[in-house]
C-alpha atoms as a PDB file:
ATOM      1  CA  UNK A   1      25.801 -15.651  -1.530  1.00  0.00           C
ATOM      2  CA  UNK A   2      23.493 -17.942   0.066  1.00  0.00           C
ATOM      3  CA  UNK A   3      21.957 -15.005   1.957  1.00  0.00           C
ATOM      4  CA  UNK A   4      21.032 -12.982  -0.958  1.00  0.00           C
ATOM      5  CA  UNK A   5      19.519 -16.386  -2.425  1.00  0.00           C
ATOM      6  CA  UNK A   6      16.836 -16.723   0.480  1.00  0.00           C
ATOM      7  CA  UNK A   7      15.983 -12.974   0.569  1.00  0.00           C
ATOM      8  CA  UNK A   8      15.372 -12.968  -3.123  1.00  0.00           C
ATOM      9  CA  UNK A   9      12.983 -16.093  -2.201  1.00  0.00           C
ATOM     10  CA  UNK A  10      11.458 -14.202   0.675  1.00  0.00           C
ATOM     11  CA  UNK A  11      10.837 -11.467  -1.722  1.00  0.00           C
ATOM     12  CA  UNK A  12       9.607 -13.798  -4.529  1.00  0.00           C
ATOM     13  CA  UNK A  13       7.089 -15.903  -1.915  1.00  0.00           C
ATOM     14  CA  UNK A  14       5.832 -12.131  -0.267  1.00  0.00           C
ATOM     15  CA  UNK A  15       5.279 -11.063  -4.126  1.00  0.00           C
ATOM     16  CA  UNK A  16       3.474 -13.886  -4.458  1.00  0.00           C
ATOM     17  CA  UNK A  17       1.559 -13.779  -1.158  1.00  0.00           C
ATOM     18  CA  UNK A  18       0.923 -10.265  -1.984  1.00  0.00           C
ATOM     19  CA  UNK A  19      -0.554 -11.089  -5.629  1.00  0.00           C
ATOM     20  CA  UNK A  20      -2.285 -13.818  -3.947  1.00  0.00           C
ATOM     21  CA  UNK A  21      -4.229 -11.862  -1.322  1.00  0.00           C
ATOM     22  CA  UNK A  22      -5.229  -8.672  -3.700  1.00  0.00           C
ATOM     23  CA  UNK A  23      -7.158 -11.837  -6.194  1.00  0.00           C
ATOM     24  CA  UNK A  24      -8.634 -13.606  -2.860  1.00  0.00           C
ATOM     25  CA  UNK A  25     -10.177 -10.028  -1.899  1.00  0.00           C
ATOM     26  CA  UNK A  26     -10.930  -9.166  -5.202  1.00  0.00           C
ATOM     27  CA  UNK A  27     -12.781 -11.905  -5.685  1.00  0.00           C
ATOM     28  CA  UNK A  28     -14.973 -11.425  -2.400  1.00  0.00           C
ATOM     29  CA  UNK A  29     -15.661  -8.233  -3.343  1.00  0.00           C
ATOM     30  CA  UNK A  30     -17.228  -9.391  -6.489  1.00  0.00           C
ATOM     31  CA  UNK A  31     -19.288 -11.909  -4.849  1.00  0.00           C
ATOM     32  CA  UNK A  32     -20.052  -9.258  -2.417  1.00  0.00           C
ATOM     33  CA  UNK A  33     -21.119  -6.852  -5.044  1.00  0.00           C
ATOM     34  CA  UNK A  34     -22.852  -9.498  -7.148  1.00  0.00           C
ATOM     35  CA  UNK A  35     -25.105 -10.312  -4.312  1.00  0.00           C
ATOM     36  CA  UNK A  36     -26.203  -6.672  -3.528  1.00  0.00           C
ATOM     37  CA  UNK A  37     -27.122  -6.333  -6.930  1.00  0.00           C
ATOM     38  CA  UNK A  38     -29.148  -9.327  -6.804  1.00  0.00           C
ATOM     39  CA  UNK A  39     -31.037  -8.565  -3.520  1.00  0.00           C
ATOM     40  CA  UNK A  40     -31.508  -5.030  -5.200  1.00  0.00           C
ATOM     41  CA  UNK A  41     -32.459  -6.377  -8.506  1.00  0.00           C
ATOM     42  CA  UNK A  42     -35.349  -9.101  -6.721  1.00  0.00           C
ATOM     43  CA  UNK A  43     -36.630  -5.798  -4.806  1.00  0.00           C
ATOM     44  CA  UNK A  44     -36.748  -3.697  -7.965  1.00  0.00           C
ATOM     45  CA  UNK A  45     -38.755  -6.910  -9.118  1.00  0.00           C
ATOM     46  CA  UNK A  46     -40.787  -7.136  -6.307  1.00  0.00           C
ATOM     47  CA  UNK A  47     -41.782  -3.226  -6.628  1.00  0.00           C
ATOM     48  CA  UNK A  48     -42.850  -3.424 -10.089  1.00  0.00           C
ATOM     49  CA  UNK A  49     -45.004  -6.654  -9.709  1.00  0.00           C
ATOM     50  CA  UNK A  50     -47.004  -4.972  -6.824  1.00  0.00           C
ATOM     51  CA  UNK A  51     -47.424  -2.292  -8.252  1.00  0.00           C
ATOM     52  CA  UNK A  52     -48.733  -3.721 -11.781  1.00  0.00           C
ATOM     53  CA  UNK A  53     -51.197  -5.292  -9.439  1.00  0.00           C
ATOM     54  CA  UNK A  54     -51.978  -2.793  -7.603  1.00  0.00           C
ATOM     55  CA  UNK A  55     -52.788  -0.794 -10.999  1.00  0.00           C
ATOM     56  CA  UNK A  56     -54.959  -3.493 -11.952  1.00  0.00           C
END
Protein backbone atom coordinates (compact mmCIF):
# COMPACT_ATOMS: atom_id res chain seq x y z
CA UNK A 1 0.00 0.00 0.00
CA UNK A 2 2.43 2.48 1.03
CA UNK A 3 4.58 1.56 -1.98
CA UNK A 4 2.08 2.21 -4.58
CA UNK A 5 1.42 5.64 -2.63
CA UNK A 6 5.10 6.98 -3.28
CA UNK A 7 5.28 5.70 -6.90
CA UNK A 8 2.05 7.39 -7.72
CA UNK A 9 3.92 10.59 -6.12
CA UNK A 10 7.05 9.88 -8.09
CA UNK A 11 4.88 9.74 -11.08
CA UNK A 12 2.82 12.84 -10.09
CA UNK A 13 6.26 15.06 -9.18
CA UNK A 14 8.04 13.57 -12.80
CA UNK A 15 4.58 14.72 -14.53
CA UNK A 16 5.06 17.72 -13.07
CA UNK A 17 8.81 18.09 -13.65
CA UNK A 18 8.07 17.05 -17.09
CA UNK A 19 5.24 19.85 -17.63
CA UNK A 20 7.57 22.07 -15.93
CA UNK A 21 10.60 21.74 -18.20
CA UNK A 22 8.56 21.67 -21.76
CA UNK A 23 7.08 25.64 -20.37
CA UNK A 24 10.81 26.63 -19.13
CA UNK A 25 12.06 25.69 -22.82
CA UNK A 26 9.20 26.92 -24.40
CA UNK A 27 9.55 29.96 -23.05
CA UNK A 28 13.36 30.37 -24.09
CA UNK A 29 12.55 29.57 -27.30
CA UNK A 30 10.23 32.45 -27.53
CA UNK A 31 12.63 34.83 -26.18
CA UNK A 32 15.02 33.27 -28.48
CA UNK A 33 12.82 33.74 -31.44
CA UNK A 34 11.61 37.17 -30.34
CA UNK A 35 15.10 38.44 -30.37
CA UNK A 36 16.02 37.17 -33.92
CA UNK A 37 13.15 38.84 -35.15
CA UNK A 38 14.15 41.95 -33.58
CA UNK A 39 17.84 41.97 -34.72
CA UNK A 40 16.25 41.07 -38.21
CA UNK A 41 13.57 43.61 -37.99
CA UNK A 42 16.40 46.71 -36.86
CA UNK A 43 18.46 45.39 -40.05
CA UNK A 44 15.44 45.44 -42.35
CA UNK A 45 15.25 49.06 -40.77
CA UNK A 46 18.60 49.86 -41.19
CA UNK A 47 18.44 48.74 -45.08
CA UNK A 48 15.60 50.82 -45.93
CA UNK A 49 16.89 54.07 -44.19
CA UNK A 50 20.20 53.84 -46.22
CA UNK A 51 18.87 53.26 -48.92
CA UNK A 52 16.11 56.19 -48.85
CA UNK A 53 19.26 58.18 -48.41
CA UNK A 54 21.11 56.90 -50.68
CA UNK A 55 18.12 57.63 -53.26
CA UNK A 56 18.14 61.05 -52.17
Amino acid sequence: MKSSKNSQRGNLFRAILAVGITLVTAYFMLLVIRNFNGTLAKEEARKSSQSVVAHQ
